[in-house]
PDB file of N, CA and C in Angstrom:
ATOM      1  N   UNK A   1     108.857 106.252 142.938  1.00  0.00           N
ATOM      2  CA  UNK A   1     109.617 107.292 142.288  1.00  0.00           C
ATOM      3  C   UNK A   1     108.998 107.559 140.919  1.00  0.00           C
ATOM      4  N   UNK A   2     109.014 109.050 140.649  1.00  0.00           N
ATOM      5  CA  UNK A   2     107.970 109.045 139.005  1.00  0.00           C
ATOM      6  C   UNK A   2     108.929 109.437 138.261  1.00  0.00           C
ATOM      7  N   UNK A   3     109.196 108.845 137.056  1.00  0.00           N
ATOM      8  CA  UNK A   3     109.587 109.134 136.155  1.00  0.00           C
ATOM      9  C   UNK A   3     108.979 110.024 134.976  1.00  0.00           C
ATOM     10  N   UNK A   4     109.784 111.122 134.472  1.00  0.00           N
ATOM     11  CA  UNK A   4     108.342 111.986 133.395  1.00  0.00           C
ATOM     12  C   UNK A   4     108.186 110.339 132.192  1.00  0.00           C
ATOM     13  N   UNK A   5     108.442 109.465 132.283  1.00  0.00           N
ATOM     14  CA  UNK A   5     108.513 108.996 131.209  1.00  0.00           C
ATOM     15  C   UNK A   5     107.305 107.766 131.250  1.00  0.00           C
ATOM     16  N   UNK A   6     105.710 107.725 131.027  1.00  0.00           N
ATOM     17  CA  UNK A   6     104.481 107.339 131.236  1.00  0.00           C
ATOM     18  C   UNK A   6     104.749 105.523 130.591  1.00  0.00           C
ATOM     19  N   UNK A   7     104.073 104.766 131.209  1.00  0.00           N
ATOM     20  CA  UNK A   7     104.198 103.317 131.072  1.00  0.00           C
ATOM     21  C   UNK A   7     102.782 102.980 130.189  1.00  0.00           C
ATOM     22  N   UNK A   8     102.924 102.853 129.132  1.00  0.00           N
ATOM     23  CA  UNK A   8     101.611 102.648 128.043  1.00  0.00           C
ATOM     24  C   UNK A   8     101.781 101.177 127.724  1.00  0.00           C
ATOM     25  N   UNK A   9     100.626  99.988 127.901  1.00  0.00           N
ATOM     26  CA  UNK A   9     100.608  99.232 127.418  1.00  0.00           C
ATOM     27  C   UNK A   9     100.242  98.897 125.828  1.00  0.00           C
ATOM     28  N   UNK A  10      99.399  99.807 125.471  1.00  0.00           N
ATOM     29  CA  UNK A  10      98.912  99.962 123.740  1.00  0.00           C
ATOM     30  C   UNK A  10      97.861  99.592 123.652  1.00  0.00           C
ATOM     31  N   UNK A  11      96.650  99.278 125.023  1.00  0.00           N
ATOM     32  CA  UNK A  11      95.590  99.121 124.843  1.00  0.00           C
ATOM     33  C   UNK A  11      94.412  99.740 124.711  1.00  0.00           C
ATOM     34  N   UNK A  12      94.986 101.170 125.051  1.00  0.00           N
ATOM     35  CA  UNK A  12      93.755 102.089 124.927  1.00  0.00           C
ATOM     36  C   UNK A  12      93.757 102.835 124.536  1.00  0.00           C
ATOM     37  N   UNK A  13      93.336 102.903 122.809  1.00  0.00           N
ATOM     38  CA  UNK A  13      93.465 104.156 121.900  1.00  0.00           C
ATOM     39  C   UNK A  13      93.964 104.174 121.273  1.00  0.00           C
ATOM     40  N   UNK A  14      95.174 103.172 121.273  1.00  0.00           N
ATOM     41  CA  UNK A  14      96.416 103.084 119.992  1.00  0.00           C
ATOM     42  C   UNK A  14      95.352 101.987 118.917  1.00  0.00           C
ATOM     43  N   UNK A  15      95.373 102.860 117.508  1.00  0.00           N
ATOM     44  CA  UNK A  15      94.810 102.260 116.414  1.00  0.00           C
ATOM     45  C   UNK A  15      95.612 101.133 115.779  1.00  0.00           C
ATOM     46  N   UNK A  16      96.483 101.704 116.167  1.00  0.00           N
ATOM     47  CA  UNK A  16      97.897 100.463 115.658  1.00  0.00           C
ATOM     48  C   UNK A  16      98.203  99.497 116.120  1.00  0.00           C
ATOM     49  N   UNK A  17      97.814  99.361 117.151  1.00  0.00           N
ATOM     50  CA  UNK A  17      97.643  97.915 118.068  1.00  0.00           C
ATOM     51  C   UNK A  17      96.829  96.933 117.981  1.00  0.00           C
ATOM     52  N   UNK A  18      96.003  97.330 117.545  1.00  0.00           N
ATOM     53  CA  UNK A  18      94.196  96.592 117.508  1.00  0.00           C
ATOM     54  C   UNK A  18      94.574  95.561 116.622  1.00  0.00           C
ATOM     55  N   UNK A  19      93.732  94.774 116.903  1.00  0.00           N
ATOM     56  CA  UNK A  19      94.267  93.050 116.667  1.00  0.00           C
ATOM     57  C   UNK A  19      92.935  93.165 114.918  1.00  0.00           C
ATOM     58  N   UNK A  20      93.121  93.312 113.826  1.00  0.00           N
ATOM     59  CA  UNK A  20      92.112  93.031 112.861  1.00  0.00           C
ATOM     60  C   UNK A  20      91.286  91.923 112.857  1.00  0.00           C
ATOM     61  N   UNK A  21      90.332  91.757 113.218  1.00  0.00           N
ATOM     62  CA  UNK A  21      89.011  91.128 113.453  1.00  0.00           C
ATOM     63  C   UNK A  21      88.719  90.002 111.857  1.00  0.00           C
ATOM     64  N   UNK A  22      88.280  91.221 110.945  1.00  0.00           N
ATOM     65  CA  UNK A  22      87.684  90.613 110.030  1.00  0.00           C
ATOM     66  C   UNK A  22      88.381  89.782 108.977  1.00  0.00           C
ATOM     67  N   UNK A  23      89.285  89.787 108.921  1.00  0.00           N
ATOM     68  CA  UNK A  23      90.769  88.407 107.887  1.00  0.00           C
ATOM     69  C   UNK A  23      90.386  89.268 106.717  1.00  0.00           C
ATOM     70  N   UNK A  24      89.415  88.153 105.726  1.00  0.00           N
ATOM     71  CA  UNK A  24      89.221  88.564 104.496  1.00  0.00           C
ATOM     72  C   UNK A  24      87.830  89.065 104.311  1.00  0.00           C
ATOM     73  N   UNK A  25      87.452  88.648 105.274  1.00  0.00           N
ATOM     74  CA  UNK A  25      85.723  89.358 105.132  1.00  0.00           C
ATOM     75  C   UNK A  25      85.723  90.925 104.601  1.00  0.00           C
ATOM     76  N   UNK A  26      84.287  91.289 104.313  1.00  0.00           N
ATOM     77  CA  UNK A  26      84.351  92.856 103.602  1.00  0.00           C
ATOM     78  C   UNK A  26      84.469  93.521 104.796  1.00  0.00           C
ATOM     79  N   UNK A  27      84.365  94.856 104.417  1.00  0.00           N
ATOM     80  CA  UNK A  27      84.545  96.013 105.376  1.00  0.00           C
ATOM     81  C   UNK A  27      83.956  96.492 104.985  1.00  0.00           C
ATOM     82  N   UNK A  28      82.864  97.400 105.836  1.00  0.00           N
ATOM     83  CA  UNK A  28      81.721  98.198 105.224  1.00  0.00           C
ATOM     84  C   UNK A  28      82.591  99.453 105.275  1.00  0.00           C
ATOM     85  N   UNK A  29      82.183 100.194 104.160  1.00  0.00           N
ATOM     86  CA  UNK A  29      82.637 101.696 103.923  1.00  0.00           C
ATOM     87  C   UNK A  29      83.171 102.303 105.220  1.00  0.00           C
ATOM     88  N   UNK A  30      82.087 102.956 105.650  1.00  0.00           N
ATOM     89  CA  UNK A  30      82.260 103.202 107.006  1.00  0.00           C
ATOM     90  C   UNK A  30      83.240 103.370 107.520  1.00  0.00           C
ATOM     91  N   UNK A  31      83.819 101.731 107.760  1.00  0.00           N
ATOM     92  CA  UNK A  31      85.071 101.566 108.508  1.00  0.00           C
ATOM     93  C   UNK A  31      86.174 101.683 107.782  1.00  0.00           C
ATOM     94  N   UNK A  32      86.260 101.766 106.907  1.00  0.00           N
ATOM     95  CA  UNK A  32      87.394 102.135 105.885  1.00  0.00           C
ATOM     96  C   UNK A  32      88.058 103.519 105.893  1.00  0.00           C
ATOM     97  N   UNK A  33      89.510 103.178 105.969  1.00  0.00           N
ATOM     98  CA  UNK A  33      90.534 104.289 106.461  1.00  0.00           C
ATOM     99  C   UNK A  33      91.556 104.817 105.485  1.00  0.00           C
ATOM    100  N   UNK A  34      91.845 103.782 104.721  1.00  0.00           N
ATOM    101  CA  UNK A  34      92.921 103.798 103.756  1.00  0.00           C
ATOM    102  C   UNK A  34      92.308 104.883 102.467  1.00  0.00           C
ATOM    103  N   UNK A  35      93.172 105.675 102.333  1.00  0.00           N
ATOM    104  CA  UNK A  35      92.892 106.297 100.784  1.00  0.00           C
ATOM    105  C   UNK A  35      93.783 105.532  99.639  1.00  0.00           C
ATOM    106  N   UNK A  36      93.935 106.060  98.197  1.00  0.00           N
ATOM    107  CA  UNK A  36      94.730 105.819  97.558  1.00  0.00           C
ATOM    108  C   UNK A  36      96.046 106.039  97.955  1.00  0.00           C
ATOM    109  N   UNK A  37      96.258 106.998  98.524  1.00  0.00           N
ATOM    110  CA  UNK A  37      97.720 107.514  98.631  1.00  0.00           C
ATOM    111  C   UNK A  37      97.851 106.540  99.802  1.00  0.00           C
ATOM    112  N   UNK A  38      97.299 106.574 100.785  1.00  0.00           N
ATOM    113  CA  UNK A  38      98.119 105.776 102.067  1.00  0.00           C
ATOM    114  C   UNK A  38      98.465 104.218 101.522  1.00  0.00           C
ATOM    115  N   UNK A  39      97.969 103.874 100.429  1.00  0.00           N
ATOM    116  CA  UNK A  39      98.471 102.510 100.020  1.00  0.00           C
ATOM    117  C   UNK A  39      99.271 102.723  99.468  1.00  0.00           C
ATOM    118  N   UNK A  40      99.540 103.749  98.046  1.00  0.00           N
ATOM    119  CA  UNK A  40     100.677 103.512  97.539  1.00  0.00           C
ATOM    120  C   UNK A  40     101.962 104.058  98.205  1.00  0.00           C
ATOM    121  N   UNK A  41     101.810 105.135  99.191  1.00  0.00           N
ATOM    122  CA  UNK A  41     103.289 104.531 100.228  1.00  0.00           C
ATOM    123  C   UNK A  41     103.521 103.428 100.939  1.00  0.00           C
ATOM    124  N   UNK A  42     102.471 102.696 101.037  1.00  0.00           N
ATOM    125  CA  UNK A  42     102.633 101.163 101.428  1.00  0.00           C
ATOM    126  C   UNK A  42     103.355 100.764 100.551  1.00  0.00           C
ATOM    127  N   UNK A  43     102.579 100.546  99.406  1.00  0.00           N
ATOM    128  CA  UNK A  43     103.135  99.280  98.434  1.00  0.00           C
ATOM    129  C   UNK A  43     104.663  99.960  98.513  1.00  0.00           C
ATOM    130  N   UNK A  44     105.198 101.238  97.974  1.00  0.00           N
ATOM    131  CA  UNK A  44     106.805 101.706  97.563  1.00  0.00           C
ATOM    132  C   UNK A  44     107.324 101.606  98.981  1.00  0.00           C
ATOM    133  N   UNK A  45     106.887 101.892  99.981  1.00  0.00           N
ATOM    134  CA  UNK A  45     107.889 101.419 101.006  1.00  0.00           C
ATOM    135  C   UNK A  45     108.051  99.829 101.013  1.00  0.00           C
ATOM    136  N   UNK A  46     107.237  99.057 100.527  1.00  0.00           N
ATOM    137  CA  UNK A  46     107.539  97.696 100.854  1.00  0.00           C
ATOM    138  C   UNK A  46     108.431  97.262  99.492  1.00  0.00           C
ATOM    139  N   UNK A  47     108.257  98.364  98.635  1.00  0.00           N
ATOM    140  CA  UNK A  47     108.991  97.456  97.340  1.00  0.00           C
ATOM    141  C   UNK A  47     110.573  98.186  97.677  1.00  0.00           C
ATOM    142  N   UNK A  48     111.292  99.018  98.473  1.00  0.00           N
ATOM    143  CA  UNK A  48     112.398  99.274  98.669  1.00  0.00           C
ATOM    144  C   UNK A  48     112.981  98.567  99.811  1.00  0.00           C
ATOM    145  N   UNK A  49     113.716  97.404  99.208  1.00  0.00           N
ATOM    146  CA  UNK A  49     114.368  97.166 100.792  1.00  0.00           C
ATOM    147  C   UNK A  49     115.849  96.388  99.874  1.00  0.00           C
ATOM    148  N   UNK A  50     116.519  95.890 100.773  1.00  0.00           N
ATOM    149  CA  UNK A  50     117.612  95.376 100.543  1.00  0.00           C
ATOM    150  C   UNK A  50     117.665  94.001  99.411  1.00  0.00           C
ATOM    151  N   UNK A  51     116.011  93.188  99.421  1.00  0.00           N
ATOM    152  CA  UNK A  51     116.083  91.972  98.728  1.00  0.00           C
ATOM    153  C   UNK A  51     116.859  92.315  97.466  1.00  0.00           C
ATOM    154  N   UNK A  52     116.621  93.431  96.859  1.00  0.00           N
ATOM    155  CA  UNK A  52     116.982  93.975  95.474  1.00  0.00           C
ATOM    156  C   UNK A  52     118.307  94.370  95.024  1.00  0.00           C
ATOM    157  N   UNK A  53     119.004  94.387  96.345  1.00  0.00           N
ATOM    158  CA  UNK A  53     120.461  94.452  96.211  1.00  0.00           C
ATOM    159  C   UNK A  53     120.781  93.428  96.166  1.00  0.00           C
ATOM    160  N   UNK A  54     120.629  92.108  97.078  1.00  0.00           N
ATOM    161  CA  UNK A  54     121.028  90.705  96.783  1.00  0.00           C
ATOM    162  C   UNK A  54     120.494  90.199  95.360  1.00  0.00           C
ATOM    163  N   UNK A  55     118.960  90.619  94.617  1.00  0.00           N
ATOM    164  CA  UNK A  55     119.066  89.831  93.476  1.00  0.00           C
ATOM    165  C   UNK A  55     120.136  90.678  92.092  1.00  0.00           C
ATOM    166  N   UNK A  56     120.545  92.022  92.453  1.00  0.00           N
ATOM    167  CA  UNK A  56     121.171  92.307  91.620  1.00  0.00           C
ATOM    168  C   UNK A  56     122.447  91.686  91.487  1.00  0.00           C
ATOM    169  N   UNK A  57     122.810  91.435  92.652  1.00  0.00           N
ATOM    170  CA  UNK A  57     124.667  91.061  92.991  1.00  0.00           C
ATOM    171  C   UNK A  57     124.754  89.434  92.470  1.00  0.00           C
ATOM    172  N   UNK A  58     123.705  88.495  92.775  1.00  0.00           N
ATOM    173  CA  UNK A  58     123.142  87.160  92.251  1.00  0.00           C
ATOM    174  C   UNK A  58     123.074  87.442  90.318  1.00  0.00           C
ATOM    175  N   UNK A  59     122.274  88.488  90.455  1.00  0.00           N
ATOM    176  CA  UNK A  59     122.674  88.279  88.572  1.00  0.00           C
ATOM    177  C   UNK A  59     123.455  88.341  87.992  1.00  0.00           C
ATOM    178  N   UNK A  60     124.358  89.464  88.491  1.00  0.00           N
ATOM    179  CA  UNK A  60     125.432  89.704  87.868  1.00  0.00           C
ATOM    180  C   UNK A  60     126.532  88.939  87.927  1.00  0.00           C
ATOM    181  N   UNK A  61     126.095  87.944  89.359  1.00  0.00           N
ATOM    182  CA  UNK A  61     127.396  86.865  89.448  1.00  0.00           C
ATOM    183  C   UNK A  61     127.375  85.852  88.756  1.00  0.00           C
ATOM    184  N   UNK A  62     125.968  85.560  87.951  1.00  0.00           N
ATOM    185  CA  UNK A  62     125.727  84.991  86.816  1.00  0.00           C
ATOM    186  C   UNK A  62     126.253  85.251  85.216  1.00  0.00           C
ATOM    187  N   UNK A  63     126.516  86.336  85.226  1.00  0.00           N
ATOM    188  CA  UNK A  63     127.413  87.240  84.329  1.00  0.00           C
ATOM    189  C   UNK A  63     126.470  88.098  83.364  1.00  0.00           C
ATOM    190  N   UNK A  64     125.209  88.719  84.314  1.00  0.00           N
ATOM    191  CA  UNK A  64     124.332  89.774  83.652  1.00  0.00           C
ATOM    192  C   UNK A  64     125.279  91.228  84.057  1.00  0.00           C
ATOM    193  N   UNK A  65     125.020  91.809  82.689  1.00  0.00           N
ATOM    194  CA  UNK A  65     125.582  93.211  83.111  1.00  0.00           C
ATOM    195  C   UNK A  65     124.779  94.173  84.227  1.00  0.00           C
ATOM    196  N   UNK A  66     124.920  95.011  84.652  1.00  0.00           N
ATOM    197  CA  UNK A  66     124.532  96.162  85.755  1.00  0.00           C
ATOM    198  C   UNK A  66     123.000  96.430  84.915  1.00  0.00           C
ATOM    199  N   UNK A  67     123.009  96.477  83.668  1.00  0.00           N
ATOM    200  CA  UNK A  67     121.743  97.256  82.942  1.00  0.00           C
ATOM    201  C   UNK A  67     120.701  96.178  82.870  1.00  0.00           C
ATOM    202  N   UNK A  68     121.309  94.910  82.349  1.00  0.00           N
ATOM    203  CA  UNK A  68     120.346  93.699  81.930  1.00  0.00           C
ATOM    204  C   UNK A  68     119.731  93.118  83.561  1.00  0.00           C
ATOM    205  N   UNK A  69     120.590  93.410  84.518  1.00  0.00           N
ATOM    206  CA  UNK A  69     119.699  92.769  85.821  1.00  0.00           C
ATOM    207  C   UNK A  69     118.858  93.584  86.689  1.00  0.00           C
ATOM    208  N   UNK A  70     119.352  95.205  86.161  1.00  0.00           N
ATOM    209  CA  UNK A  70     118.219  96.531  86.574  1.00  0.00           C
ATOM    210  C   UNK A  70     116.749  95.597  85.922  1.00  0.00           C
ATOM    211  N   UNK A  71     117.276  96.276  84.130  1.00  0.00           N
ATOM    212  CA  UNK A  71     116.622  95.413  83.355  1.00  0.00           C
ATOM    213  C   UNK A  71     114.787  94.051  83.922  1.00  0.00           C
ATOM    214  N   UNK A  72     115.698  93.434  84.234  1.00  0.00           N
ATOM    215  CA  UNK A  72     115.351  91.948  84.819  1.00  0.00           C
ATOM    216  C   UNK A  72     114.765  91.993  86.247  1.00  0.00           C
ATOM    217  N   UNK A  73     115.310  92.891  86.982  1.00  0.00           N
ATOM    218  CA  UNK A  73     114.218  92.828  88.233  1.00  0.00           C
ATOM    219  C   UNK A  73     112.895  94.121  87.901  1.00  0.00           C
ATOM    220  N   UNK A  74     113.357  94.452  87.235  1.00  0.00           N
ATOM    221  CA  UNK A  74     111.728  95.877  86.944  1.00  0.00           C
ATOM    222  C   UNK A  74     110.928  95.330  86.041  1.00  0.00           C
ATOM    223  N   UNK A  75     111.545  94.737  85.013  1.00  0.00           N
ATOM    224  CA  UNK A  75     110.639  93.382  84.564  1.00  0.00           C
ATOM    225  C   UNK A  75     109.488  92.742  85.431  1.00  0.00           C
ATOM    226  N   UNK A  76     110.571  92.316  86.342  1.00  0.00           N
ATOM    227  CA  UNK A  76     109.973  91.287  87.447  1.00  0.00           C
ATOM    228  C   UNK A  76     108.670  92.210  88.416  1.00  0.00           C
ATOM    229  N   UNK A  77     109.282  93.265  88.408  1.00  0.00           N
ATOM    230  CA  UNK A  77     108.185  93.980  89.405  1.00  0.00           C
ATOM    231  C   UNK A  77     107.160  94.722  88.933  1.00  0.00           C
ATOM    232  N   UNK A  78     107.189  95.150  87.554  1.00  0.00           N
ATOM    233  CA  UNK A  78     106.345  95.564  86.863  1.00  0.00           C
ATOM    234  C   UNK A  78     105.236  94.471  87.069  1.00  0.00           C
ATOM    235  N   UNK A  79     105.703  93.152  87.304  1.00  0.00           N
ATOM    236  CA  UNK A  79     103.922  92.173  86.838  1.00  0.00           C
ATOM    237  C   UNK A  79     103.678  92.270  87.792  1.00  0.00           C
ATOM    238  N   UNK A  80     103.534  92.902  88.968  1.00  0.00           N
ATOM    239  CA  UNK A  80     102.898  92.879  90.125  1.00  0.00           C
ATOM    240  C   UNK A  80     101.532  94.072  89.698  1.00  0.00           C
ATOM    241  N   UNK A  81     101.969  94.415  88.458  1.00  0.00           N
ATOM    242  CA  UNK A  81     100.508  95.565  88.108  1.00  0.00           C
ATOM    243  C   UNK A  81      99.504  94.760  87.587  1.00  0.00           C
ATOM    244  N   UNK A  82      99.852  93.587  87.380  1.00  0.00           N
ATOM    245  CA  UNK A  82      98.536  92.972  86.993  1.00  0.00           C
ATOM    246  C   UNK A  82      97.856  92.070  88.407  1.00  0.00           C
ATOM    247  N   UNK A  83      98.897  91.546  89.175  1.00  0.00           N
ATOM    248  CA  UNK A  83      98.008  91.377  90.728  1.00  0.00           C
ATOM    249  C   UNK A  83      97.456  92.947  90.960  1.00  0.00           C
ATOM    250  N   UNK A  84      97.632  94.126  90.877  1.00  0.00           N
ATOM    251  CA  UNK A  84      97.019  95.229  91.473  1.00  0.00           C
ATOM    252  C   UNK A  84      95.844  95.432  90.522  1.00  0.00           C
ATOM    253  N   UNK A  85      95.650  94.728  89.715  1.00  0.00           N
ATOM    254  CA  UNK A  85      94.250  94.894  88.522  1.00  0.00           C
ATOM    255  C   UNK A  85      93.583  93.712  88.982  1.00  0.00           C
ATOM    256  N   UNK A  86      94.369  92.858  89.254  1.00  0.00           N
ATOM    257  CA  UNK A  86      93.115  91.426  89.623  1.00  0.00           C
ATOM    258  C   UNK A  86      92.638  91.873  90.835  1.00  0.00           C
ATOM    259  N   UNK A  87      93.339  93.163  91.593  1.00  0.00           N
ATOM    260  CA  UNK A  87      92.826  93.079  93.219  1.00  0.00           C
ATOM    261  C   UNK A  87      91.784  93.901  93.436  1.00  0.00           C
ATOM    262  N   UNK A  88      91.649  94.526  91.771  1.00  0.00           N
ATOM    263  CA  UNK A  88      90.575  96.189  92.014  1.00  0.00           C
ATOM    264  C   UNK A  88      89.047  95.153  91.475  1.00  0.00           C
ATOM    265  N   UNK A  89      88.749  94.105  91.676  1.00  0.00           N
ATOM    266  CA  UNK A  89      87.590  93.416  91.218  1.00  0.00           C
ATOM    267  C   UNK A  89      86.765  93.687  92.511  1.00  0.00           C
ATOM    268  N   UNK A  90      87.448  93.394  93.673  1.00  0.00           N
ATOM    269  CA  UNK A  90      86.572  93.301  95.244  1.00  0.00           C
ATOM    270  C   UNK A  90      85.699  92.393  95.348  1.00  0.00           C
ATOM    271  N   UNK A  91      84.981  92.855  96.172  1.00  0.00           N
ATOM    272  CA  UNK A  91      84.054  92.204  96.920  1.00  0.00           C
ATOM    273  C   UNK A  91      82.788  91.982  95.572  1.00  0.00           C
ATOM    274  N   UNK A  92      82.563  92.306  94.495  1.00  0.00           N
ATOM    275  CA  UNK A  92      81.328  92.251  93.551  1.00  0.00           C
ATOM    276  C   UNK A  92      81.558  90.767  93.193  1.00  0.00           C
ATOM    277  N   UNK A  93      82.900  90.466  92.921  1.00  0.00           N
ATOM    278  CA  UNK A  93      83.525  89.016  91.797  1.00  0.00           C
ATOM    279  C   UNK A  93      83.184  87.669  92.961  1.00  0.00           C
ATOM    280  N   UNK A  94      82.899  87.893  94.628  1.00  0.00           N
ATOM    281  CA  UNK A  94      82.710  87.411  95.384  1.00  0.00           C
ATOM    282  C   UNK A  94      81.362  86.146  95.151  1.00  0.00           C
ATOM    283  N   UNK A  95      81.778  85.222  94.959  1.00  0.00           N
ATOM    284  CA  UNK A  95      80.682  84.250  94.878  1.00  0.00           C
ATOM    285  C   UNK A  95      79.600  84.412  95.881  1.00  0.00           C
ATOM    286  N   UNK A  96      78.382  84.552  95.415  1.00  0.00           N
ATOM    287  CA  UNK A  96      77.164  84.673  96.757  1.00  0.00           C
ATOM    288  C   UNK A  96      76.339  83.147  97.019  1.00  0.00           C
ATOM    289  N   UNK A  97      76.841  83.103  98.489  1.00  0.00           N
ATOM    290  CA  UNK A  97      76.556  81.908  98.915  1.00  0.00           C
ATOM    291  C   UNK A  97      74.705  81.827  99.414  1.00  0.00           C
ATOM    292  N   UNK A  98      74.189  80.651  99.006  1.00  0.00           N
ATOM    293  CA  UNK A  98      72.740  80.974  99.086  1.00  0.00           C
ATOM    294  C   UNK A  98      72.087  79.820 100.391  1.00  0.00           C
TER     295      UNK A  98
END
């Protein structure tokens, strides 16, 4: 009996499936997909999620006001701009093994 509705395992053609090969090794140009922009909707979709409602409700049950634990987690997430400066070194800062 056919259903219009097609049975895809995800092995052929889906980019999104593909198992990443190289870990931390470089990536030659070439193969490189990501622009600026497709990361930074990465990074802001990953920095919006619910954790941030639990550490607000945790501060305040500590007896931080609404402003001082806004305050205190953008603090907190702001230093993630200096991991995004240690990360723009790449592959040059890479010790060369002889």
């Amino acid at each position: 009996m056919a259903t219009g509705i097609g049975i895809h395992d995800g092995s052929v053609g889906d980019e999104a499936f593909k198992v990443e090969r190289r870990g931390i090794d470089y990536v030659p140009e070439n193969e490189r997909w990501a622009t600026p922009r497709n990361i930074a909707a990465l990074w802001a979709g990953t920095s919006i999620n619910v954790e941030y409602f639990i550490y607000g409700a945790l501060l305040m049950g500590f007896g931080f006001s609404f402003y001082t634990a806004l305050a205190v987690i953008i603090i907190g997430n702001v230093s993630y701009f200096l991991l995004g400066l240690a990360s723009l070194q790449g592959p040059e800062t890479v010790r060369r093994r002889s």
